[in-house]
Each structure stands twice: as C-alpha cells, then as structure tokens.
PDB file of N, CA and C in Angstrom:
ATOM      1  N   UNK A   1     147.070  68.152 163.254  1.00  0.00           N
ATOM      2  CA  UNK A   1     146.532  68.878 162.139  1.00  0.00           C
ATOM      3  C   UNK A   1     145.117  68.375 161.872  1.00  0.00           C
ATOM      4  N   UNK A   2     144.350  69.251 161.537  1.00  0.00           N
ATOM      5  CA  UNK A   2     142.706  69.162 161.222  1.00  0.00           C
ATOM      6  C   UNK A   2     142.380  68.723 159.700  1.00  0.00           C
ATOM      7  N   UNK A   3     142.331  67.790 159.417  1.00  0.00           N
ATOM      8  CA  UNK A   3     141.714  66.989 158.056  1.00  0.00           C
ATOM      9  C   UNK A   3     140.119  66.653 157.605  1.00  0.00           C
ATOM     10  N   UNK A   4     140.167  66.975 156.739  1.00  0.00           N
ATOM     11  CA  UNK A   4     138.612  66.600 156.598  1.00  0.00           C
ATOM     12  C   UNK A   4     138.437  65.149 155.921  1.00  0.00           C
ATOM     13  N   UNK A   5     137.503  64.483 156.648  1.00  0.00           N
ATOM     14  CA  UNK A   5     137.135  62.989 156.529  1.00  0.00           C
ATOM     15  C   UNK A   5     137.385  62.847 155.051  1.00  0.00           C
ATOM     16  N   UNK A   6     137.524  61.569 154.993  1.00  0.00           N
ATOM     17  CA  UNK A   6     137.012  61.486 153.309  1.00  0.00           C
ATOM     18  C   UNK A   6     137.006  59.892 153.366  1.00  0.00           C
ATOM     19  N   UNK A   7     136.315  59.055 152.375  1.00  0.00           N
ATOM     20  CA  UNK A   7     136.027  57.357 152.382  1.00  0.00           C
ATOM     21  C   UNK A   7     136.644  56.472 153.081  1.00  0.00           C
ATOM     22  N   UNK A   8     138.531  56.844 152.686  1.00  0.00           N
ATOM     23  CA  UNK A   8     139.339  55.685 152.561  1.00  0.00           C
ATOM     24  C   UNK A   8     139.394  55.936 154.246  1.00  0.00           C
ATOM     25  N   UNK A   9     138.972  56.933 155.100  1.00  0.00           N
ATOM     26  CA  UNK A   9     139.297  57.220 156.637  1.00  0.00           C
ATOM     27  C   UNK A   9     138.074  56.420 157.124  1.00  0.00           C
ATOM     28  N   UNK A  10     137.296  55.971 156.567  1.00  0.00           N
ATOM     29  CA  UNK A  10     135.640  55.202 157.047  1.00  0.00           C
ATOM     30  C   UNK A  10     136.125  54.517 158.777  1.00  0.00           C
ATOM     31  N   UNK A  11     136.968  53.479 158.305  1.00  0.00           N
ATOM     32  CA  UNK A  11     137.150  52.626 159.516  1.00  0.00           C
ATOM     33  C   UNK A  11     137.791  53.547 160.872  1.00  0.00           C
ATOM     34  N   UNK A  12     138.595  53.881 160.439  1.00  0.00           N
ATOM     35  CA  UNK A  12     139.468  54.746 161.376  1.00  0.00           C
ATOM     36  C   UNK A  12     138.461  55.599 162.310  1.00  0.00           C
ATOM     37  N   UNK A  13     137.675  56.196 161.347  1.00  0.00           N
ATOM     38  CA  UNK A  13     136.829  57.540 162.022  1.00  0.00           C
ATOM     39  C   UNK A  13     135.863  56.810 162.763  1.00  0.00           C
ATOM     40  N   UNK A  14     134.928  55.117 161.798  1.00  0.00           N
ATOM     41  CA  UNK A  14     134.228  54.894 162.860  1.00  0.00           C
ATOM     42  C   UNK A  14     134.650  54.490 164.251  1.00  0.00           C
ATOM     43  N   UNK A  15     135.955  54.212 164.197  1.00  0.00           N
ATOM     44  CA  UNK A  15     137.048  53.800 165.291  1.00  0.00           C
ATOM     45  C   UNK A  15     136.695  54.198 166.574  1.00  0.00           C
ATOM     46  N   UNK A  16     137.433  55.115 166.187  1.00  0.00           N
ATOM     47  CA  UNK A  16     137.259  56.759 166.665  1.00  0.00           C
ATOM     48  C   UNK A  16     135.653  57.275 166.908  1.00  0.00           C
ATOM     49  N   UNK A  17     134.947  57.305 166.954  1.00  0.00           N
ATOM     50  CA  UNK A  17     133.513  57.556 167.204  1.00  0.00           C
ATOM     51  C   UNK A  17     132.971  56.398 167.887  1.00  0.00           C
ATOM     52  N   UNK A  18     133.101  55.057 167.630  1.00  0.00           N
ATOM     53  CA  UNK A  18     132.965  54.516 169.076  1.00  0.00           C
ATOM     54  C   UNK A  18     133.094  54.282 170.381  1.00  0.00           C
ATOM     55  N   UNK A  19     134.000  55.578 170.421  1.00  0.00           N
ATOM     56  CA  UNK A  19     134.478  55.996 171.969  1.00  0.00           C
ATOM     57  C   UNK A  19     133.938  56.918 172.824  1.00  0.00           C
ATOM     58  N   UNK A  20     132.583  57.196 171.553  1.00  0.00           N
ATOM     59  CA  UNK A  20     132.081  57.839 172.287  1.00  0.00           C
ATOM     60  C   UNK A  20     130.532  57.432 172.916  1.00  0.00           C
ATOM     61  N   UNK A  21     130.125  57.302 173.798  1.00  0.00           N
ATOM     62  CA  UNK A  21     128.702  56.099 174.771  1.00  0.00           C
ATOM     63  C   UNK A  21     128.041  56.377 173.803  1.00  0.00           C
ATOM     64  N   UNK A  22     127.283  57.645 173.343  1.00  0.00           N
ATOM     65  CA  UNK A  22     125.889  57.276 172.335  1.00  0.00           C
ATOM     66  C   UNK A  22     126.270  56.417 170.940  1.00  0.00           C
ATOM     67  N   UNK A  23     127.449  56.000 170.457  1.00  0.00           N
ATOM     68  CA  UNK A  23     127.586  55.485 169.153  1.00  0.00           C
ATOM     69  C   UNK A  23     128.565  54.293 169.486  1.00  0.00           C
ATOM     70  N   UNK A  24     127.772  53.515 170.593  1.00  0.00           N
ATOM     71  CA  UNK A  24     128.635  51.867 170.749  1.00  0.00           C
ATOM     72  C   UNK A  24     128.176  50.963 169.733  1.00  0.00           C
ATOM     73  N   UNK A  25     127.255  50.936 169.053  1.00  0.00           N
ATOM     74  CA  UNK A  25     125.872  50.352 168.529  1.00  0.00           C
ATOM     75  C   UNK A  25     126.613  50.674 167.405  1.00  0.00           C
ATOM     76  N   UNK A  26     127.011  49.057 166.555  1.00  0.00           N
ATOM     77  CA  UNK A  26     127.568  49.035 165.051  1.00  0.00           C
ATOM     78  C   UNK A  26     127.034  49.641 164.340  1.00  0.00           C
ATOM     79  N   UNK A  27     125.562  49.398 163.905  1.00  0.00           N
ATOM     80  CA  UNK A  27     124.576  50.314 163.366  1.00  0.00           C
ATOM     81  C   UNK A  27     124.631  51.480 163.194  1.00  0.00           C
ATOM     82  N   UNK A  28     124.202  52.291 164.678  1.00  0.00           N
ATOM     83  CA  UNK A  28     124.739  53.222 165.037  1.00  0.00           C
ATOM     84  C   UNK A  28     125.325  53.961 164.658  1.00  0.00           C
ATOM     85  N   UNK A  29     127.002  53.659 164.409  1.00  0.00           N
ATOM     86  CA  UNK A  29     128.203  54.634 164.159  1.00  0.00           C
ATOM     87  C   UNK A  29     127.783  54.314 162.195  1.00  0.00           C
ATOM     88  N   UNK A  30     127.651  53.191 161.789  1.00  0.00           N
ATOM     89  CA  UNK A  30     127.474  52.985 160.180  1.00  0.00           C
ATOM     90  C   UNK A  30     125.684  54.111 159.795  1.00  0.00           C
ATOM     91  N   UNK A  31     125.047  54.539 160.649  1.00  0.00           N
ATOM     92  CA  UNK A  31     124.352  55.746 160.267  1.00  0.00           C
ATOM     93  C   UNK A  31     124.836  56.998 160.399  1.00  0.00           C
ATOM     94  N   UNK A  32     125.900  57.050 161.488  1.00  0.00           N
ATOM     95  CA  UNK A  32     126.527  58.407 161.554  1.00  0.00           C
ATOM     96  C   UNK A  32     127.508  59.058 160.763  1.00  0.00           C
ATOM     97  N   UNK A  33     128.323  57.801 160.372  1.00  0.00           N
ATOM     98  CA  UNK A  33     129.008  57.935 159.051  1.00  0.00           C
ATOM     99  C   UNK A  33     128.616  58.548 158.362  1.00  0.00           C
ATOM    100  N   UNK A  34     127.202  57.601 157.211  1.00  0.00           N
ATOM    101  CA  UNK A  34     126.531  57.717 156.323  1.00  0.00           C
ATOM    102  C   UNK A  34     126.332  59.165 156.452  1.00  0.00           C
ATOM    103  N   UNK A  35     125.458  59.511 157.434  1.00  0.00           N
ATOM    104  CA  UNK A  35     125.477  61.377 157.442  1.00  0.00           C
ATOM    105  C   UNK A  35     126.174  62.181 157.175  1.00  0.00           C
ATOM    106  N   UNK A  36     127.373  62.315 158.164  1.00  0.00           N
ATOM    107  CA  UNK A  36     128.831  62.732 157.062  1.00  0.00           C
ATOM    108  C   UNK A  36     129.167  62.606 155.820  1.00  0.00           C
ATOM    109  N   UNK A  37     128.741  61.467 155.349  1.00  0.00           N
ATOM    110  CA  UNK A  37     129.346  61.469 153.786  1.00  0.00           C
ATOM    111  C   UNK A  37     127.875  62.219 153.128  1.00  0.00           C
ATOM    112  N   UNK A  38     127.198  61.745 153.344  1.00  0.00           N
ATOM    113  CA  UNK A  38     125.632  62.374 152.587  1.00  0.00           C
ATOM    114  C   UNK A  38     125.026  63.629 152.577  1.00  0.00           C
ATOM    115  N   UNK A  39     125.069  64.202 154.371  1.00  0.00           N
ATOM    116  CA  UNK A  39     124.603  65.185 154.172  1.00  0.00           C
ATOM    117  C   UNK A  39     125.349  66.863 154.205  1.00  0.00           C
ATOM    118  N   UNK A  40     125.186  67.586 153.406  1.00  0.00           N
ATOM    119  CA  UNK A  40     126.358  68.691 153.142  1.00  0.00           C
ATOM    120  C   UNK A  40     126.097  69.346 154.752  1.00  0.00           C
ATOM    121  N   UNK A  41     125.107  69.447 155.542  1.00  0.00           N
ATOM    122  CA  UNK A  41     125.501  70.396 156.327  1.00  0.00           C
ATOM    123  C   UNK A  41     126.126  69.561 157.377  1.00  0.00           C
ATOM    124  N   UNK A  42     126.998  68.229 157.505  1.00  0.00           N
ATOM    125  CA  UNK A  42     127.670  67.637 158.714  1.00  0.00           C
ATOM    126  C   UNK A  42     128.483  67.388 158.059  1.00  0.00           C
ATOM    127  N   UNK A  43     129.798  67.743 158.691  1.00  0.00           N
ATOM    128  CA  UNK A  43     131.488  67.781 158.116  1.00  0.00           C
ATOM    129  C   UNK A  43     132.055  67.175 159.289  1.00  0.00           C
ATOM    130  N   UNK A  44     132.460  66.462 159.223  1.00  0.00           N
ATOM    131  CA  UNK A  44     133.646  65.300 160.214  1.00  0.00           C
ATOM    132  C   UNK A  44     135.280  65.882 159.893  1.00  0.00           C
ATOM    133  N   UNK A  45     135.764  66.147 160.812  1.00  0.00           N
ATOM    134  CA  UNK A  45     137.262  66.428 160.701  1.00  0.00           C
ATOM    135  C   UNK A  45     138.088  65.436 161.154  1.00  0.00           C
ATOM    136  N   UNK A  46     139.083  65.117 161.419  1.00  0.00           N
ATOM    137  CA  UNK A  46     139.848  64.186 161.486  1.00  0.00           C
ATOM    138  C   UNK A  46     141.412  64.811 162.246  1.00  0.00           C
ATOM    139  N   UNK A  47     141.502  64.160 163.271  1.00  0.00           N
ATOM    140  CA  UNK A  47     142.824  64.779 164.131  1.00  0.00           C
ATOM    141  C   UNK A  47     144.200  64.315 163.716  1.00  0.00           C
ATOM    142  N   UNK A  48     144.763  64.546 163.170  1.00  0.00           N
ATOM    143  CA  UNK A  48     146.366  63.572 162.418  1.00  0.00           C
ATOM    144  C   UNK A  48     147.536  64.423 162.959  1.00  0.00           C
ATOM    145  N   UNK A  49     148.366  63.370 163.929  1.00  0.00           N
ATOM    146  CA  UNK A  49     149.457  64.060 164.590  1.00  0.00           C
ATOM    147  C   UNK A  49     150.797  62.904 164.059  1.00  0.00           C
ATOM    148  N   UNK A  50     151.715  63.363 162.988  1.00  0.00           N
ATOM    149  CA  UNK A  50     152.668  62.600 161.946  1.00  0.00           C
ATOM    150  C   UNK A  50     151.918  61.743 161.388  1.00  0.00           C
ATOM    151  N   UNK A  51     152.248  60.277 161.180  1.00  0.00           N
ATOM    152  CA  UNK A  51     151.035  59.184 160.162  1.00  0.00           C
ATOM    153  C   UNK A  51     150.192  59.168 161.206  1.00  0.00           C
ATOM    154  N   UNK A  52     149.104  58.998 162.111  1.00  0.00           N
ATOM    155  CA  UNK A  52     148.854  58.914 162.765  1.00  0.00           C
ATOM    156  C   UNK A  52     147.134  59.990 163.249  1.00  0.00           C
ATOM    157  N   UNK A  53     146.396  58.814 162.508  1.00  0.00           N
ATOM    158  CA  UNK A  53     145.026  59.784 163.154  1.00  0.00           C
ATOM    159  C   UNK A  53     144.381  59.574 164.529  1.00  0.00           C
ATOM    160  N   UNK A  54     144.215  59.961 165.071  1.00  0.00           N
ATOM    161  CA  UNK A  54     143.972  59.790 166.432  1.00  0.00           C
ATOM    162  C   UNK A  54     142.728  60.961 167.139  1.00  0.00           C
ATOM    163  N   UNK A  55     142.218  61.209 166.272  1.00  0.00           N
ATOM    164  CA  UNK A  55     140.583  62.011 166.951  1.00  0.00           C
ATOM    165  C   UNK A  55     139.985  62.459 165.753  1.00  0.00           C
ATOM    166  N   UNK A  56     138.195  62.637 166.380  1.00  0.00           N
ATOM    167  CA  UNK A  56     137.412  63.379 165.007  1.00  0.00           C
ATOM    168  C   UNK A  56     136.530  64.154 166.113  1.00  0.00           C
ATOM    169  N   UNK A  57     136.520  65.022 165.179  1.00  0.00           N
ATOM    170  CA  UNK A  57     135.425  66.447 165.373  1.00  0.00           C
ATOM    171  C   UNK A  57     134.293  66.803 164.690  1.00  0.00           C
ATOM    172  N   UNK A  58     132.888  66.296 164.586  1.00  0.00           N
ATOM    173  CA  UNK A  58     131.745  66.245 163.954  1.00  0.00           C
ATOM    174  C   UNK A  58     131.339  67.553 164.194  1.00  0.00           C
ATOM    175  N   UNK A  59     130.778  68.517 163.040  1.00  0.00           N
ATOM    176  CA  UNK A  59     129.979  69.680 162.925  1.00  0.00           C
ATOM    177  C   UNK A  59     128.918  69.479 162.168  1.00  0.00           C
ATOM    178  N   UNK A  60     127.794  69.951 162.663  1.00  0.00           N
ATOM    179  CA  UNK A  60     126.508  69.917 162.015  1.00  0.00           C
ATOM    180  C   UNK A  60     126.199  71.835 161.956  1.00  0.00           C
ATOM    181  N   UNK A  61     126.152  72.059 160.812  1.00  0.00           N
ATOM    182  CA  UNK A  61     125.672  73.912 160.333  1.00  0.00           C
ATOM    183  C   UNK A  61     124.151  73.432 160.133  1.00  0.00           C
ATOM    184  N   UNK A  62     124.157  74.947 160.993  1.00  0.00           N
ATOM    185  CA  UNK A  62     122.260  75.426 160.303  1.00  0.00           C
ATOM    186  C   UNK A  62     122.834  76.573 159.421  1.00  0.00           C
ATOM    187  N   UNK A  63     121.973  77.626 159.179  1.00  0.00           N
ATOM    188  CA  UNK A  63     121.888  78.970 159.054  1.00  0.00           C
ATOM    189  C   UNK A  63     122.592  79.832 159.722  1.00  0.00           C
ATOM    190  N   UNK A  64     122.916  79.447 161.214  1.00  0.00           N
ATOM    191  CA  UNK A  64     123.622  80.360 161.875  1.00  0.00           C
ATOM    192  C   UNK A  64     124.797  79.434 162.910  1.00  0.00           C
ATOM    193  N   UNK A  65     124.260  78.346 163.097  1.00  0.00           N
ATOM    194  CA  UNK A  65     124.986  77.739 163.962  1.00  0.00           C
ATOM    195  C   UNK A  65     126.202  76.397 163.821  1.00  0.00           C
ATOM    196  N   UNK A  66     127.179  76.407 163.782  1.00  0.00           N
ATOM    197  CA  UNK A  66     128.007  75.428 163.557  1.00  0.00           C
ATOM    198  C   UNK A  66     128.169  74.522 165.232  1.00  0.00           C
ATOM    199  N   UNK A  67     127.480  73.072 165.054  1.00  0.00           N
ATOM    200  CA  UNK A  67     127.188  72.594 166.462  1.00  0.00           C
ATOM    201  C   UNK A  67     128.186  71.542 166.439  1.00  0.00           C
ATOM    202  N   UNK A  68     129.259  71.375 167.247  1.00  0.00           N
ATOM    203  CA  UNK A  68     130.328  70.510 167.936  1.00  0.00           C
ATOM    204  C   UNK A  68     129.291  69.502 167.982  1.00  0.00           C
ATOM    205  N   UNK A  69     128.839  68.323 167.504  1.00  0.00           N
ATOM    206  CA  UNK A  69     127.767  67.321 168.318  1.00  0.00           C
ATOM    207  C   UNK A  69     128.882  65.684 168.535  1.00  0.00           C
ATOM    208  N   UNK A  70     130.025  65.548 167.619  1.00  0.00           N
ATOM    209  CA  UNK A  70     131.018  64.560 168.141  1.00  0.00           C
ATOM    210  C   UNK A  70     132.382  65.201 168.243  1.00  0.00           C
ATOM    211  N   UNK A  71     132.963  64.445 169.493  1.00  0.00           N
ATOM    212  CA  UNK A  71     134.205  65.062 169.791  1.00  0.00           C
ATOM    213  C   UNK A  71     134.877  63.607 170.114  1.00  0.00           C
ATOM    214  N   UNK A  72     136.196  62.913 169.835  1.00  0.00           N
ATOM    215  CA  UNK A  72     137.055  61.256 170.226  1.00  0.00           C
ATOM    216  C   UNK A  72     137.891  61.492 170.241  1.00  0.00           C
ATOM    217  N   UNK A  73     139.045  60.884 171.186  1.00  0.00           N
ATOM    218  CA  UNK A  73     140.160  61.240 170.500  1.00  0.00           C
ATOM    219  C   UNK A  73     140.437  59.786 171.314  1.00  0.00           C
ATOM    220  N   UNK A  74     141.744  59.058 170.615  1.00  0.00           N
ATOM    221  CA  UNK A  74     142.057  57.853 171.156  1.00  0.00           C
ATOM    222  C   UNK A  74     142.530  57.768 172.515  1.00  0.00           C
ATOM    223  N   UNK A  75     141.884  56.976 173.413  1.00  0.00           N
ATOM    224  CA  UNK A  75     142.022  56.823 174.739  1.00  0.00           C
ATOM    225  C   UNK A  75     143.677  56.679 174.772  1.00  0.00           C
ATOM    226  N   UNK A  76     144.193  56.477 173.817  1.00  0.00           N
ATOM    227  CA  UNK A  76     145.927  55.904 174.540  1.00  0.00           C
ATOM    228  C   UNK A  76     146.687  57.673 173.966  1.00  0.00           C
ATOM    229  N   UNK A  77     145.800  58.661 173.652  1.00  0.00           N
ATOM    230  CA  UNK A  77     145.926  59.786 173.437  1.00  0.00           C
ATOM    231  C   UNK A  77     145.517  61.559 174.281  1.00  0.00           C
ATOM    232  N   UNK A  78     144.209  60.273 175.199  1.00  0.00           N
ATOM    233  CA  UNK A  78     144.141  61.478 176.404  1.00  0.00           C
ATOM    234  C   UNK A  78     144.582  62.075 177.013  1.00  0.00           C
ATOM    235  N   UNK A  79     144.034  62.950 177.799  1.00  0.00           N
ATOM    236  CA  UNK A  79     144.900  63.867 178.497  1.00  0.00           C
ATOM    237  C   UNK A  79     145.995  64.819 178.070  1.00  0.00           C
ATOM    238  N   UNK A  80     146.061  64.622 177.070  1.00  0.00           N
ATOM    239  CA  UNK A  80     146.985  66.232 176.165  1.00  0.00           C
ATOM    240  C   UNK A  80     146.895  66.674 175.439  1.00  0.00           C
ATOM    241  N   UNK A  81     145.753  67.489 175.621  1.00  0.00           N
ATOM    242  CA  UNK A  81     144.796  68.437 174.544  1.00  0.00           C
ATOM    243  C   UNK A  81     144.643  68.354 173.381  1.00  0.00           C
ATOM    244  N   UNK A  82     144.368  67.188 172.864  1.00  0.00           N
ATOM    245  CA  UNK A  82     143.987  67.039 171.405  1.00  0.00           C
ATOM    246  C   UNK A  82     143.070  66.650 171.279  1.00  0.00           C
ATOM    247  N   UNK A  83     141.727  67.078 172.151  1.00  0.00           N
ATOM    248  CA  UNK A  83     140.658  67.442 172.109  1.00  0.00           C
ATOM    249  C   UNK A  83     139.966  68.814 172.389  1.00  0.00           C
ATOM    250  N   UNK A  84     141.224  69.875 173.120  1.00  0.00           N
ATOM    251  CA  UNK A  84     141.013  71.164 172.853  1.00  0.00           C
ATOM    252  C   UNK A  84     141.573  71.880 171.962  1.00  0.00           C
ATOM    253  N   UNK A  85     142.765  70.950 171.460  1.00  0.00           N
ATOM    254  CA  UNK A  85     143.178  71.191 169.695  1.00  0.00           C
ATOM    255  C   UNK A  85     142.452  71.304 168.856  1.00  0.00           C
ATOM    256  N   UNK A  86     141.478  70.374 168.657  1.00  0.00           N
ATOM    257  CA  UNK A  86     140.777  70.005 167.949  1.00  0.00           C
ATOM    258  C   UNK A  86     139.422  70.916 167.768  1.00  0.00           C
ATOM    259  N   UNK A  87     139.223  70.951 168.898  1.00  0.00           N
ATOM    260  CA  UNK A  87     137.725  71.796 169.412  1.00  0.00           C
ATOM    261  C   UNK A  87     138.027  73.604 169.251  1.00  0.00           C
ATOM    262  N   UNK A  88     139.450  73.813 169.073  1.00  0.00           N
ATOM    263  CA  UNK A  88     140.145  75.305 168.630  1.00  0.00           C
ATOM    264  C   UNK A  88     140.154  75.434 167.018  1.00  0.00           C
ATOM    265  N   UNK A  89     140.632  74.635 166.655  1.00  0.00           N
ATOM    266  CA  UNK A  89     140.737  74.656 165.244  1.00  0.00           C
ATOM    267  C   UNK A  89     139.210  74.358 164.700  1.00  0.00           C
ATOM    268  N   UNK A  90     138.246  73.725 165.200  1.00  0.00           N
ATOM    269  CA  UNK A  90     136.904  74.004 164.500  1.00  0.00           C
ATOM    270  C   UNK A  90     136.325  75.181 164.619  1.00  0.00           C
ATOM    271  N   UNK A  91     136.366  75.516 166.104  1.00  0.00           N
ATOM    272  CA  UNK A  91     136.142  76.909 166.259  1.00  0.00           C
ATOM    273  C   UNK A  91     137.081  78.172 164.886  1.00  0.00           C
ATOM    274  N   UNK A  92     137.847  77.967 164.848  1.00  0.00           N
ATOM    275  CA  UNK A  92     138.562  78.591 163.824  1.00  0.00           C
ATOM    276  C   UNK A  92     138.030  79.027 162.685  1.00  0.00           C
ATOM    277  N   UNK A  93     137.427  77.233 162.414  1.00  0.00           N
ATOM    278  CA  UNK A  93     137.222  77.347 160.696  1.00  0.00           C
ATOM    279  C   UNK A  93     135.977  77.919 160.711  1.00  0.00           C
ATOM    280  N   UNK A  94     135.129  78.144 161.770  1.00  0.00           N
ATOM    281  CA  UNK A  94     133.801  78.123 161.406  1.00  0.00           C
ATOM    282  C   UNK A  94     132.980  79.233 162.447  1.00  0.00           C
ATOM    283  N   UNK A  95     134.034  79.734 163.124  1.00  0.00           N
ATOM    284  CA  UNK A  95     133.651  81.307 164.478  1.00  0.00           C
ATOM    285  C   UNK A  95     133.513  82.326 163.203  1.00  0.00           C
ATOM    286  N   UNK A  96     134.215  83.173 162.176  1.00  0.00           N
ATOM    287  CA  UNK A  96     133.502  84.440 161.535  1.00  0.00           C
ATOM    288  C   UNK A  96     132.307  84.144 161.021  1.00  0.00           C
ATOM    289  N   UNK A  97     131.693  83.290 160.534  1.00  0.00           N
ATOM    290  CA  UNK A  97     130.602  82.614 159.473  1.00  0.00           C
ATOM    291  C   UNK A  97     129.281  82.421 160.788  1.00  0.00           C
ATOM    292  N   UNK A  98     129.689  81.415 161.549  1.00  0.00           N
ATOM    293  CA  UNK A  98     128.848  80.951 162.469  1.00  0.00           C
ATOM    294  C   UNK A  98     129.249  80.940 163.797  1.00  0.00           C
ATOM    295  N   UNK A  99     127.983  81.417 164.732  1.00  0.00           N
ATOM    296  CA  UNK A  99     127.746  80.949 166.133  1.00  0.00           C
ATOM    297  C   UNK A  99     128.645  79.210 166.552  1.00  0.00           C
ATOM    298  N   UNK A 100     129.647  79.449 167.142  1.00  0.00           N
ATOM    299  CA  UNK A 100     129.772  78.017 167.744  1.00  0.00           C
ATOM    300  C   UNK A 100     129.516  77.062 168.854  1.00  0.00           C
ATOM    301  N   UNK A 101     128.831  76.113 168.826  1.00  0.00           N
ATOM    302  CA  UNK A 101     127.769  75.706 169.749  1.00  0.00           C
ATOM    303  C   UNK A 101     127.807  74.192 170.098  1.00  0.00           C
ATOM    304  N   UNK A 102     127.610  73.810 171.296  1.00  0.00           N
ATOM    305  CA  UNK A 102     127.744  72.464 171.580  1.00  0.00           C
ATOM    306  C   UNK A 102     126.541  71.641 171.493  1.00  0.00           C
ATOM    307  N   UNK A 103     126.125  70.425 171.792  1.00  0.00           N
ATOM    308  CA  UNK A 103     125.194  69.562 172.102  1.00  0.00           C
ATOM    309  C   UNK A 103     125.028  69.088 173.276  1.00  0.00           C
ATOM    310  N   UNK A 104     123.876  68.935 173.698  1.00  0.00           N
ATOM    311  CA  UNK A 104     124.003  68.436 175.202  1.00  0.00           C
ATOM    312  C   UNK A 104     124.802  67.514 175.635  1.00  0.00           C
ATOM    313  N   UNK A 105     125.462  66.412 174.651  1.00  0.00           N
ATOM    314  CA  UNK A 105     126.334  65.603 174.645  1.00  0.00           C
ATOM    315  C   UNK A 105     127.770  66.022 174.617  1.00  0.00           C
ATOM    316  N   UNK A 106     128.046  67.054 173.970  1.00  0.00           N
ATOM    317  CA  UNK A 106     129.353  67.557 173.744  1.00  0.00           C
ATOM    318  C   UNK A 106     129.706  68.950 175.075  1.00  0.00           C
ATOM    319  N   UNK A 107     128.585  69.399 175.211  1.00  0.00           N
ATOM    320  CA  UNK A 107     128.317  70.758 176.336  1.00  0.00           C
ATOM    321  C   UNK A 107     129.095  70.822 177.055  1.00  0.00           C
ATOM    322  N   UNK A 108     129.463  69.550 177.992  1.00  0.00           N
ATOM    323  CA  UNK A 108     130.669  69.986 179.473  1.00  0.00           C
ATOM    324  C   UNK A 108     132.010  70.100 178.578  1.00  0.00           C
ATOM    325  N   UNK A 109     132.269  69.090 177.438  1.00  0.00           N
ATOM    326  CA  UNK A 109     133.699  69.307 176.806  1.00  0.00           C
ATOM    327  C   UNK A 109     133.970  71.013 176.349  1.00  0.00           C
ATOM    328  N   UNK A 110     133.140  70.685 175.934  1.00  0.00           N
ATOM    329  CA  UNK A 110     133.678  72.382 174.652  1.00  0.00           C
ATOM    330  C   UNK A 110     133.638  73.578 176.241  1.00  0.00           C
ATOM    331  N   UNK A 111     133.181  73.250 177.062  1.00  0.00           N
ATOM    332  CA  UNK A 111     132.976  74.413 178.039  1.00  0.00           C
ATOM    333  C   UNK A 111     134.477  74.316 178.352  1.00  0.00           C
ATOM    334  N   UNK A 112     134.921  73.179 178.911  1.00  0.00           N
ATOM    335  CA  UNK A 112     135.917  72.385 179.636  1.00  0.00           C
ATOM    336  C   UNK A 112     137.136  73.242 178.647  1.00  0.00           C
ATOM    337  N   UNK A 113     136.879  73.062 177.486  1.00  0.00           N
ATOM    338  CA  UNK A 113     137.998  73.438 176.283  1.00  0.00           C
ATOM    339  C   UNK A 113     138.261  75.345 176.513  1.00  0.00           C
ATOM    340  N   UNK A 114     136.774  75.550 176.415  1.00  0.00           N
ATOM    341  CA  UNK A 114     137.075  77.052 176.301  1.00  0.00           C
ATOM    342  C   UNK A 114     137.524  77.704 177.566  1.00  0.00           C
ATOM    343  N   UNK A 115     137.564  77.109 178.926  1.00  0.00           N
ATOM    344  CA  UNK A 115     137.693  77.696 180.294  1.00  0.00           C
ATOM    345  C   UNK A 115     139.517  77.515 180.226  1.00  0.00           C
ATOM    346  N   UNK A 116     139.922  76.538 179.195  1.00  0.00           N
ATOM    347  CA  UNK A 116     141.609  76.429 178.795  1.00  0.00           C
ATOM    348  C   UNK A 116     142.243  77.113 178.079  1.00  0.00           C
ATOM    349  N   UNK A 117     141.335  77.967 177.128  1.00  0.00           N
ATOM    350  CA  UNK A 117     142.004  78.665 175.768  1.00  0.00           C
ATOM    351  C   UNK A 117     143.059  79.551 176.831  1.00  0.00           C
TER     352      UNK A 117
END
C-alpha cells in the first residue's frame, strides 16, 4: 500500500533512499529529506506491505509534469515488483492531472516498469 511520508517515517525513508548511488552521502539523503518535508511540489510516498515499510517513491510536480526522480525498495525485497507497484500506483495518483515522467536517474526503471504493466 502507497503512504505518504510524514516525520515519524524520517529514518526509515532515509533508509530506504540510501539505496539508492546518488544519495550514499549522509548529508545528502538529510537534504533530500528536508525537500520533501519543505517543499510542496516534492511528495515522497512510502511502500508498506502489513507492519512493514519497505520502499519510497519521490515525485517532484511542475505545472504539467509529475517526475518519478527516487524509486528504493529494500534489497531483501527485490525482485517482486514492489517497485512496479509502486511506480503504478504513482502513476495512478498523478496520470489525469499530470504528464508522468522519469529522471535520467530513474529512466531505465520506470521504462523497465511500464514494458510490465
């Protein structure tokens, strides 16, 4: 199920976002956070399968575009689509409103995802 971040998830999510190469750097993931919580157009989702969170899905909106730019899901969780779970259900919330769009960083996944729908 798709959750939206909120404080008390801080550790977890930065967890989870250090799995991914551009945000190894403590710093790093504690600015990417900060963005999520600060700025309204980047919304962090949160992957929860029973107690159990185990991936996040970063969207950054313009005007027209809702951009996939982080995608994690816990390595002891790979390989069974709960990163094209994840990458479906954003598409969901945010395909009538906005264009959905990857980052050069996220680009081969979300392709990878949609060549599965």
């Amino acid at each position: 199920m798709l959750i939206r971040f909120k404080k008390s998830f801080e550790k977890i999510a930065m967890g989870l976002l250090s799995f991914m190469p551009e945000a190894k750097d403590v710093k790093k993931l504690q600015d990417i956070i900060k963005e999520y919580e600060n700025n309204q157009d980047w919304h962090l989702y949160l992957w929860k399968e029973g107690e159990d969170i185990i991936g996040a899905a970063g969207v950054r909106v313009n005007e027209r575009e809702a951009i996939i730019q982080h995608v994690s899901v816990n390595p002891s969780h790979r390989n069974s689509g709960i990163g094209r779970k994840m990458v479906g259900k954003v598409r969901d919330k945010y395909q009538g409103s906005y264009s959905v769009c990857a980052t050069e960083e996220t680009e081969a996944f979300i392709e990878k995802c949609n060549k599965a729908k």
